[in-house]
Protein backbone atom coordinates (compact mmCIF):
# COMPACT_ATOMS: atom_id res chain seq x y z
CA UNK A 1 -53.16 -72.17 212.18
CA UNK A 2 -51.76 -68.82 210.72
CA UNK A 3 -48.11 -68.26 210.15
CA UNK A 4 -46.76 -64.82 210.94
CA UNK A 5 -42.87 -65.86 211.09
CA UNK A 6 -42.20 -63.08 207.66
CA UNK A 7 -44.86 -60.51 209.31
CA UNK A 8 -43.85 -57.74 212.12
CA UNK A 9 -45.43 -55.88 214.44
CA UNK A 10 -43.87 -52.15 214.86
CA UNK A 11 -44.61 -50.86 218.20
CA UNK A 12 -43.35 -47.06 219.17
CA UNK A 13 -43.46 -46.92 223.09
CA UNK A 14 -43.47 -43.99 224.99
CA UNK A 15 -44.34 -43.99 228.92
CA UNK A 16 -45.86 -46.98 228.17
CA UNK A 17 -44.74 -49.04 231.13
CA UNK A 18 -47.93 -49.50 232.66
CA UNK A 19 -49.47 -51.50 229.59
CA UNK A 20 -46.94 -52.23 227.40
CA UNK A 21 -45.56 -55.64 228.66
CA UNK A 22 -49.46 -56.84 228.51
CA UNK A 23 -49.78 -55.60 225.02
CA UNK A 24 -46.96 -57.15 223.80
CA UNK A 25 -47.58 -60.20 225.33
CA UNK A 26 -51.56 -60.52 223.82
CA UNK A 27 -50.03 -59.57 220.29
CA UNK A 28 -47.15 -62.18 220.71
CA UNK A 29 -49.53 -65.08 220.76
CA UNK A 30 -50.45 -64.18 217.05
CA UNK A 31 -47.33 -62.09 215.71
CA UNK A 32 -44.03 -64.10 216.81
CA UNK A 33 -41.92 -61.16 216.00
CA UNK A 34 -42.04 -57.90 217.12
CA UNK A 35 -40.23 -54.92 217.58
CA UNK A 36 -40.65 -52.23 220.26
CA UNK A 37 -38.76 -48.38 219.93
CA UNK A 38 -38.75 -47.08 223.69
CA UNK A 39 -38.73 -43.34 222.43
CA UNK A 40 -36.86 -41.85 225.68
CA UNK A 41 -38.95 -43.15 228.22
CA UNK A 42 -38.71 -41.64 231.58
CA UNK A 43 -40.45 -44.89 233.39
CA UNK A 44 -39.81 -48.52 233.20
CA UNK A 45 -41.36 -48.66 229.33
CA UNK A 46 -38.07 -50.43 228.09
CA UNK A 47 -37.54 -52.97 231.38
CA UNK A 48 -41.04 -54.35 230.86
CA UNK A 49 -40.66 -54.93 227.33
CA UNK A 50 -37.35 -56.75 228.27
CA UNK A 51 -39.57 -59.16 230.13
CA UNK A 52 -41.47 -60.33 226.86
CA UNK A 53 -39.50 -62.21 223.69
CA UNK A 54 -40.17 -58.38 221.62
CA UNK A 55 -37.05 -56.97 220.41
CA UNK A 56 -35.94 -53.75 222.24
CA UNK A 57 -34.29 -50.65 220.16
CA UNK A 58 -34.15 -47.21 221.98
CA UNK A 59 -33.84 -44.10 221.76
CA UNK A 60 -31.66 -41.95 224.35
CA UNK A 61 -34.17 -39.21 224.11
CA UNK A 62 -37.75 -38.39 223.02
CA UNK A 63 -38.00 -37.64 219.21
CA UNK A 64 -41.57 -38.40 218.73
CA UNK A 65 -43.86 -40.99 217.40
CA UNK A 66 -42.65 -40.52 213.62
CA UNK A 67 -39.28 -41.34 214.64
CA UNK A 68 -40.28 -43.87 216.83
CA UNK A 69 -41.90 -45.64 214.05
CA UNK A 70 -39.04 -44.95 211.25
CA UNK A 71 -36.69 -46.80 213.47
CA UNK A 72 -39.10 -49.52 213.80
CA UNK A 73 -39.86 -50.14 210.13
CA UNK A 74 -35.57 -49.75 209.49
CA UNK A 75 -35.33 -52.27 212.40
CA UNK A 76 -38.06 -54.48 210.64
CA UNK A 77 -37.30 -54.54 206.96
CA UNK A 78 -33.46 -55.36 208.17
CA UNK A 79 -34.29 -58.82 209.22
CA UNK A 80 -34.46 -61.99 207.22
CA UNK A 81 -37.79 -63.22 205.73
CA UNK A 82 -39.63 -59.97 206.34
CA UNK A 83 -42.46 -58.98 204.19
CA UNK A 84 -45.33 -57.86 205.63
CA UNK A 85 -44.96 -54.83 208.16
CA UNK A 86 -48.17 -53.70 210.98
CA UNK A 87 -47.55 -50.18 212.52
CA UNK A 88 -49.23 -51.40 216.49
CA UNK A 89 -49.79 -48.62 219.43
CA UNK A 90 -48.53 -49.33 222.89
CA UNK A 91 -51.31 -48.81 224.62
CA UNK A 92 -53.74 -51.75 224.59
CA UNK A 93 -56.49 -49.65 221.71
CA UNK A 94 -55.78 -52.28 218.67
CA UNK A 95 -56.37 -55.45 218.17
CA UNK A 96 -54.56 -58.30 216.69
CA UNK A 97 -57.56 -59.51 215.15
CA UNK A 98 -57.86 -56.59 212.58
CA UNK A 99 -54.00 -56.88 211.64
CA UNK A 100 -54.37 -60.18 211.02
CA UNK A 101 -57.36 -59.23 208.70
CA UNK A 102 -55.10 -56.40 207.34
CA UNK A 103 -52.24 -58.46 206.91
CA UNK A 104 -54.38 -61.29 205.04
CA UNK A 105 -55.75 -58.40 202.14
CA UNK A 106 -51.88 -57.94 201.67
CA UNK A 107 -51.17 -61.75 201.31
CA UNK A 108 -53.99 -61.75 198.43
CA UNK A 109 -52.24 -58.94 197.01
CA UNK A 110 -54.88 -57.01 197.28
CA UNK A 111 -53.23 -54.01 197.95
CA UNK A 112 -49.84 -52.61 198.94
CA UNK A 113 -50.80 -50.87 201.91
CA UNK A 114 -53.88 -51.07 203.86
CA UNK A 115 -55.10 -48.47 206.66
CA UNK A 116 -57.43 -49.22 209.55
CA UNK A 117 -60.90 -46.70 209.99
CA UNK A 118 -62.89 -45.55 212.90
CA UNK A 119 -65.53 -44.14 210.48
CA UNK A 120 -66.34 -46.95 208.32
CA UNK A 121 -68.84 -48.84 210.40
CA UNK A 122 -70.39 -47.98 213.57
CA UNK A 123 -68.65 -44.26 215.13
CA UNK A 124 -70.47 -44.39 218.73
CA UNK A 125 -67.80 -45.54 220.65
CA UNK A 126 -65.33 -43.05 219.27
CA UNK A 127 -65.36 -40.06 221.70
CA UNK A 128 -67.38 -37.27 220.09
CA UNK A 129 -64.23 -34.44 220.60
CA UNK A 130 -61.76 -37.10 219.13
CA UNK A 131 -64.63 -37.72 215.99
CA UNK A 132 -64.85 -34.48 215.47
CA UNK A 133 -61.08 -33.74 215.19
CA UNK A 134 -60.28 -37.08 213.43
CA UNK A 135 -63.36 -36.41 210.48
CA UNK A 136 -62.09 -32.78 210.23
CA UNK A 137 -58.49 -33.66 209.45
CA UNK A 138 -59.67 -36.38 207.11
CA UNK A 139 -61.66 -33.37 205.46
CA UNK A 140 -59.13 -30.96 205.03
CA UNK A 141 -56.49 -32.45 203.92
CA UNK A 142 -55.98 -33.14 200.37
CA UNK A 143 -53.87 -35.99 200.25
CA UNK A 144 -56.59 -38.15 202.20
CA UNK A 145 -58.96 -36.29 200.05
CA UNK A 146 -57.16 -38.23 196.92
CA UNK A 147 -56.77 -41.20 198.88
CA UNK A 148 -60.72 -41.05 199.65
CA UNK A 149 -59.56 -41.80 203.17
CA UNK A 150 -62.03 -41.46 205.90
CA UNK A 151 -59.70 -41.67 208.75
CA UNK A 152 -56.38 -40.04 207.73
CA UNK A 153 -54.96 -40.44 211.55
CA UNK A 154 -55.09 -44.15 212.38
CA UNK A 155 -52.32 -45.29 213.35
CA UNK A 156 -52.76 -49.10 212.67
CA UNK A 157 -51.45 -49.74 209.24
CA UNK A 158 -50.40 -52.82 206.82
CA UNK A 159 -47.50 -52.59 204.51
CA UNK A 160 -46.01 -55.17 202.26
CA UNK A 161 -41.87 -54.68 201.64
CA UNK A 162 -42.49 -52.35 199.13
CA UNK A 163 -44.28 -49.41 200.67
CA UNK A 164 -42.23 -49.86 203.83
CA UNK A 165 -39.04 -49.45 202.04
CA UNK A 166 -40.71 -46.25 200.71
CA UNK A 167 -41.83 -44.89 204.12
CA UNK A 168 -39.43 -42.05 204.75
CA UNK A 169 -40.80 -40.19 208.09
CA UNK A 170 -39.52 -36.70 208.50
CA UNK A 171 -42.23 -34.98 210.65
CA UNK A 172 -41.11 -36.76 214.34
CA UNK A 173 -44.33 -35.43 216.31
CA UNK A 174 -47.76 -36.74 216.14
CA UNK A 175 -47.94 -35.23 212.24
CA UNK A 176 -46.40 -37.86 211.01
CA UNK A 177 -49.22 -39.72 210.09
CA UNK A 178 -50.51 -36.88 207.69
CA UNK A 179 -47.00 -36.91 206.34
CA UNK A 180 -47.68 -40.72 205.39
CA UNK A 181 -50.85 -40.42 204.03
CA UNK A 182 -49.34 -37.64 201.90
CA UNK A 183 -46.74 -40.17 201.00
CA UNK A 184 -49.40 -42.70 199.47
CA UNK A 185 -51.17 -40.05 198.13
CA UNK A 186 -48.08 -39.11 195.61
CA UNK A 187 -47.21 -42.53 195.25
CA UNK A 188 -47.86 -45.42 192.84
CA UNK A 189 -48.94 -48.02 196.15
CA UNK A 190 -52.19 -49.87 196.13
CA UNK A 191 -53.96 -48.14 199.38
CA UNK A 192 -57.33 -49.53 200.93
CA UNK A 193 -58.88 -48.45 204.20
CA UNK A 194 -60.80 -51.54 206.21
CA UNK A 195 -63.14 -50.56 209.39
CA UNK A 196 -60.69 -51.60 212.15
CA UNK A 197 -62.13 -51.75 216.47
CA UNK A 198 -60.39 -48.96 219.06
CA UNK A 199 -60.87 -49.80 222.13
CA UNK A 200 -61.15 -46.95 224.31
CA UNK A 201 -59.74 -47.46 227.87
CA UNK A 202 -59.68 -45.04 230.63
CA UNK A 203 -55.84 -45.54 230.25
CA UNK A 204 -56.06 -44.98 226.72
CA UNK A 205 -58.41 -41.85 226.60
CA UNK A 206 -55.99 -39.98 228.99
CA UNK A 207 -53.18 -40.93 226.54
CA UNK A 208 -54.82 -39.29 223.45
CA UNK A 209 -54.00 -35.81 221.47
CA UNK A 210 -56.30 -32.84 223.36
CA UNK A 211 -58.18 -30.97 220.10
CA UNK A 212 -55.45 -28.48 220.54
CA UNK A 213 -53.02 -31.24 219.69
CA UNK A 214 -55.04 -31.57 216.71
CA UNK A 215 -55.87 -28.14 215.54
CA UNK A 216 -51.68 -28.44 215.93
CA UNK A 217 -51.25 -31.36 213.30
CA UNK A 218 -53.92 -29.34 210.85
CA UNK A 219 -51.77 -26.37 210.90
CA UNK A 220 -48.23 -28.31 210.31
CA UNK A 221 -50.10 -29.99 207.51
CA UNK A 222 -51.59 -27.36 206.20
CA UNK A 223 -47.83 -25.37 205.91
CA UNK A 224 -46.02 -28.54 204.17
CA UNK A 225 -48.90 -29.03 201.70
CA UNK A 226 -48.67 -25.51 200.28
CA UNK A 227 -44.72 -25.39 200.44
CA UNK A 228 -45.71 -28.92 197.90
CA UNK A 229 -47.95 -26.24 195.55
C-alpha cells in the first residue's frame, strides 16, 4: 500500500459546494492530507469542506485561481514532512490515479515537476471548442514552445519541494497557469508532461473558460511575454 503522509493535494475552491465535499472525500482515500483555499465563495464551498478531514484556509474575497493556488502551495510547503506537492481542481475532472502516477515519476527523481496532458493520447473526449483553444495556447506561446509542452493549461501538476518553493504566482485570474509554465520555462527544473484522464461532467463543462475566456488568457500572455523581450 502507497504512503502519501509527505505528499499534498492543493485544491483552489470556488462555488464549489455542490461537488467539492465528494471530491475531497474520493481523493482522501489516497492523499491523507489535503488542503482546500475557499477563494470567496458565495455558497456553502467552505461548510462542506469542513465536513471532510481537508484543511480549510480562506479567502474573504475572490482573488482568482492563481491566488487560490499560491496560498495553497504556502499553506503546503509550511507543514512538516512535506515534499511532494499536486495542484487538484474542485470539481470532480481529475483523478487520483494520474497524481499518484505523477507523484511516483517525482519519487524516482525523474523530474522536478511533472504536468498532466489532454493531447498526448487519445483527444476525443476533450470538447472540440475547449481543443481548439487549449492546442492554440500551447502553440503560441513561447515558453510552452521551449518546454515542448502540448498542453500549457492543465491544471493538474506535480512538484517536488523545490519547484514549489519557486512557484511565485502573480497573475490571480485564470492566466496563471501560462505564468507557471513561463516560470519552468526560465528555470533550471526538470519538467515532463504525462497523458493525464479529464473527465468531462455536465457539472464540469458548465464550469469551464468560454473561448472568450481564452482568447482573454492569450492576450494577457501575449503582453507579459513581450514586456520579458
Amino acid at each position: 500500500m502507497n504512503n502519501y503522509h509527505d505528499t499534498w493535494l492543493v485544491i483552489p475552491v470556488y462555488n464549489e459546494g455542490q461537488v467539492i465535499a465528494d471530491v475531497v472525500e474520493q481523493a482522501l482515500k489516497v492523499f491523507p492530507n489535503i488542503v482546500c483555499v475557499n477563494d470567496g465563495s458565495s455558497d456553502d464551498s467552505a461548510e462542506r469542506i469542513l465536513s471532510t478531514r481537508a484543511h480549510l484556509v480562506r479567502h474573504p474575497v475572490n482573488l482568482g485561481q492563481g491566488a487560490a493556488l499560491q496560498t495553497g502551495l504556502a499553506y503546503a510547503l509550511a507543514q512538516p514532512d512535506a515534499a511532494y506537492f499536486v495542484t487538484f481542481d474542485a470539481d470532480g475532472q481529475h483523478q487520483t490515479d494520474d497524481a499518484e502516477k505523477m507523484v511516483a515519476l517525482l519519487r524516482s527523481d525523474a523530474a522536478d515537476v511533472v504536468l498532466g496532458s489532454r493531447f498526448i493520447e487519445q483527444t476525443e473526449h476533450v470538447p472540440m471548442l475547449k481543443r481548439v483553444v487549449l492546442r492554440t495556447a500551447a502553440a503560441v506561446s513561447p515558453t510552452a514552445r521551449r518546454l515542448k509542452l502540448t498542453d500549457a493549461h492543465n491544471g493538474l501538476r506535480a512538484l517536488n519541494r523545490k519547484a514549489a518553493a519557486q512557484l511565485r504566482i502573480t497573475m490571480n485570474g485564470m492566466a496563471h497557469a501560462s505564468e507557471i509554465v513561463g516560470t519552468l520555462a526560465r528555470s533550471d527544473l526538470r519538467v515532463t508532461e504525462v497523458p493525464v484522464e479529464i473527465l468531462y461532467t455536465d457539472y464540469s463543462r458548465a464550469k469551464g473558460q468560454s473561448l472568450l475566456n481564452g482568447v482573454n488568457i492569450l492576450f494577457d500572455i501575449s503582453l507579459r511575454e513581450r514586456g520579458r523581450r
